[in-house]
Protein backbone atom coordinates (compact mmCIF):
# COMPACT_ATOMS: atom_id res chain seq x y z
CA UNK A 1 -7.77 -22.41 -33.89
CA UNK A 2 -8.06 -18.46 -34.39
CA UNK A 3 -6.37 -16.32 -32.15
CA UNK A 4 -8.41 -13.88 -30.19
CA UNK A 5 -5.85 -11.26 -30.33
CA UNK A 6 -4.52 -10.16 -33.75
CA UNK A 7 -0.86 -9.53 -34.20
CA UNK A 8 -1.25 -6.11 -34.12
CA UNK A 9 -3.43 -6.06 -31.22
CA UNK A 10 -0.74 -8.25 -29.34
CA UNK A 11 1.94 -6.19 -30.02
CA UNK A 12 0.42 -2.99 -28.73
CA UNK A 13 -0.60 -5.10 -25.58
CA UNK A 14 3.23 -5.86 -25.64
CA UNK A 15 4.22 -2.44 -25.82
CA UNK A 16 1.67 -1.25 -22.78
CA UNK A 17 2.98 -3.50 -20.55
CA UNK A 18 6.82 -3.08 -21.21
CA UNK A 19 6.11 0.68 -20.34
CA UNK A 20 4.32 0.44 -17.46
CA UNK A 21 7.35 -2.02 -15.99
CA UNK A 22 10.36 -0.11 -17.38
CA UNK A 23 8.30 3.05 -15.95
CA UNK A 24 8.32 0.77 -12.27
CA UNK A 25 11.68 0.15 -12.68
CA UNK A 26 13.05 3.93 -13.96
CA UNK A 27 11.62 5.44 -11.17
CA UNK A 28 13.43 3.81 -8.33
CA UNK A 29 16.36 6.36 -7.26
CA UNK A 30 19.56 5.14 -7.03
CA UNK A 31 21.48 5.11 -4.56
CA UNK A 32 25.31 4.14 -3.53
CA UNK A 33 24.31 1.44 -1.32
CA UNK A 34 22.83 -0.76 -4.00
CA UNK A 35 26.12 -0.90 -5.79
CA UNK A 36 28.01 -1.98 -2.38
CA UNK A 37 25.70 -4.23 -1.58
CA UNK A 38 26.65 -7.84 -1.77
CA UNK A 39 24.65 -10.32 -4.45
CA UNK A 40 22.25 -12.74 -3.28
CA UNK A 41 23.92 -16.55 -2.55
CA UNK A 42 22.06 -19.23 -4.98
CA UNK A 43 20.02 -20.97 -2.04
CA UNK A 44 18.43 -17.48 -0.49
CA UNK A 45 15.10 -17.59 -1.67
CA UNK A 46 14.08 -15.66 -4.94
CA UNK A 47 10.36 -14.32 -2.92
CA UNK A 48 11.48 -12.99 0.62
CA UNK A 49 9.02 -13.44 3.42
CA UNK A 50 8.09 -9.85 3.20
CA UNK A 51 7.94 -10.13 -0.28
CA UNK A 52 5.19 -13.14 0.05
CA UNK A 53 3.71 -11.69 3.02
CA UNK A 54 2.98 -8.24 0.69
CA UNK A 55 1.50 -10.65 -2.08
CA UNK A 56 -0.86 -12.82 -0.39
CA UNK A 57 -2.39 -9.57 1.82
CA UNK A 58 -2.96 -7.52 -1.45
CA UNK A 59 -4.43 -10.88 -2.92
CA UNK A 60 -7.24 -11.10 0.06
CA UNK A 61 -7.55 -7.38 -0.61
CA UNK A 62 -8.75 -7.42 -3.85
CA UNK A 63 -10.05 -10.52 -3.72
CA UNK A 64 -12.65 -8.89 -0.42
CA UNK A 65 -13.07 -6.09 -3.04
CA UNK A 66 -13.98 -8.08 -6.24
CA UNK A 67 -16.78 -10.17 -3.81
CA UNK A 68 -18.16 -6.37 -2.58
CA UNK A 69 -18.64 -5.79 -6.02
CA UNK A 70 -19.47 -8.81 -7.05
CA UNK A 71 -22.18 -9.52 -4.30
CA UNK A 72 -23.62 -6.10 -2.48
């Protein structure tokens, strides 16, 4: 099986992608209260209900938006 991506062409997909999440996560300010604040206990969950609540609306956004597109 050939790859569709060549090694080249996966590494500068790599490379985009690292960026654009080490850009998300440099330009957070920090602040004193994050290193007060206590670490998460093993049996909180890792996806908070805000968290999930934030993912599934911006799901049925795009998801109305790709249809509008898709069908008008």
């Amino acid at each position: 099986q050939d790859s569709p991506l060549k090694a080249v062409q996966m590494l500068w997909v790599n490379l985009i992608m690292d960026t654009l999440a080490s850009l998300a996560l440099a330009t957070e300010p920090p602040t004193e209260a994050l290193l007060l604040r206590r670490p998460y206990g093993r049996e909180r969950p890792l996806v908070s209900r805000t968290m999930l609540k934030n993912i599934v609306g911006h799901a049925a956004y795009q998801l109305v938006i790709i249809f509008t597109l898709l069908f008008v």
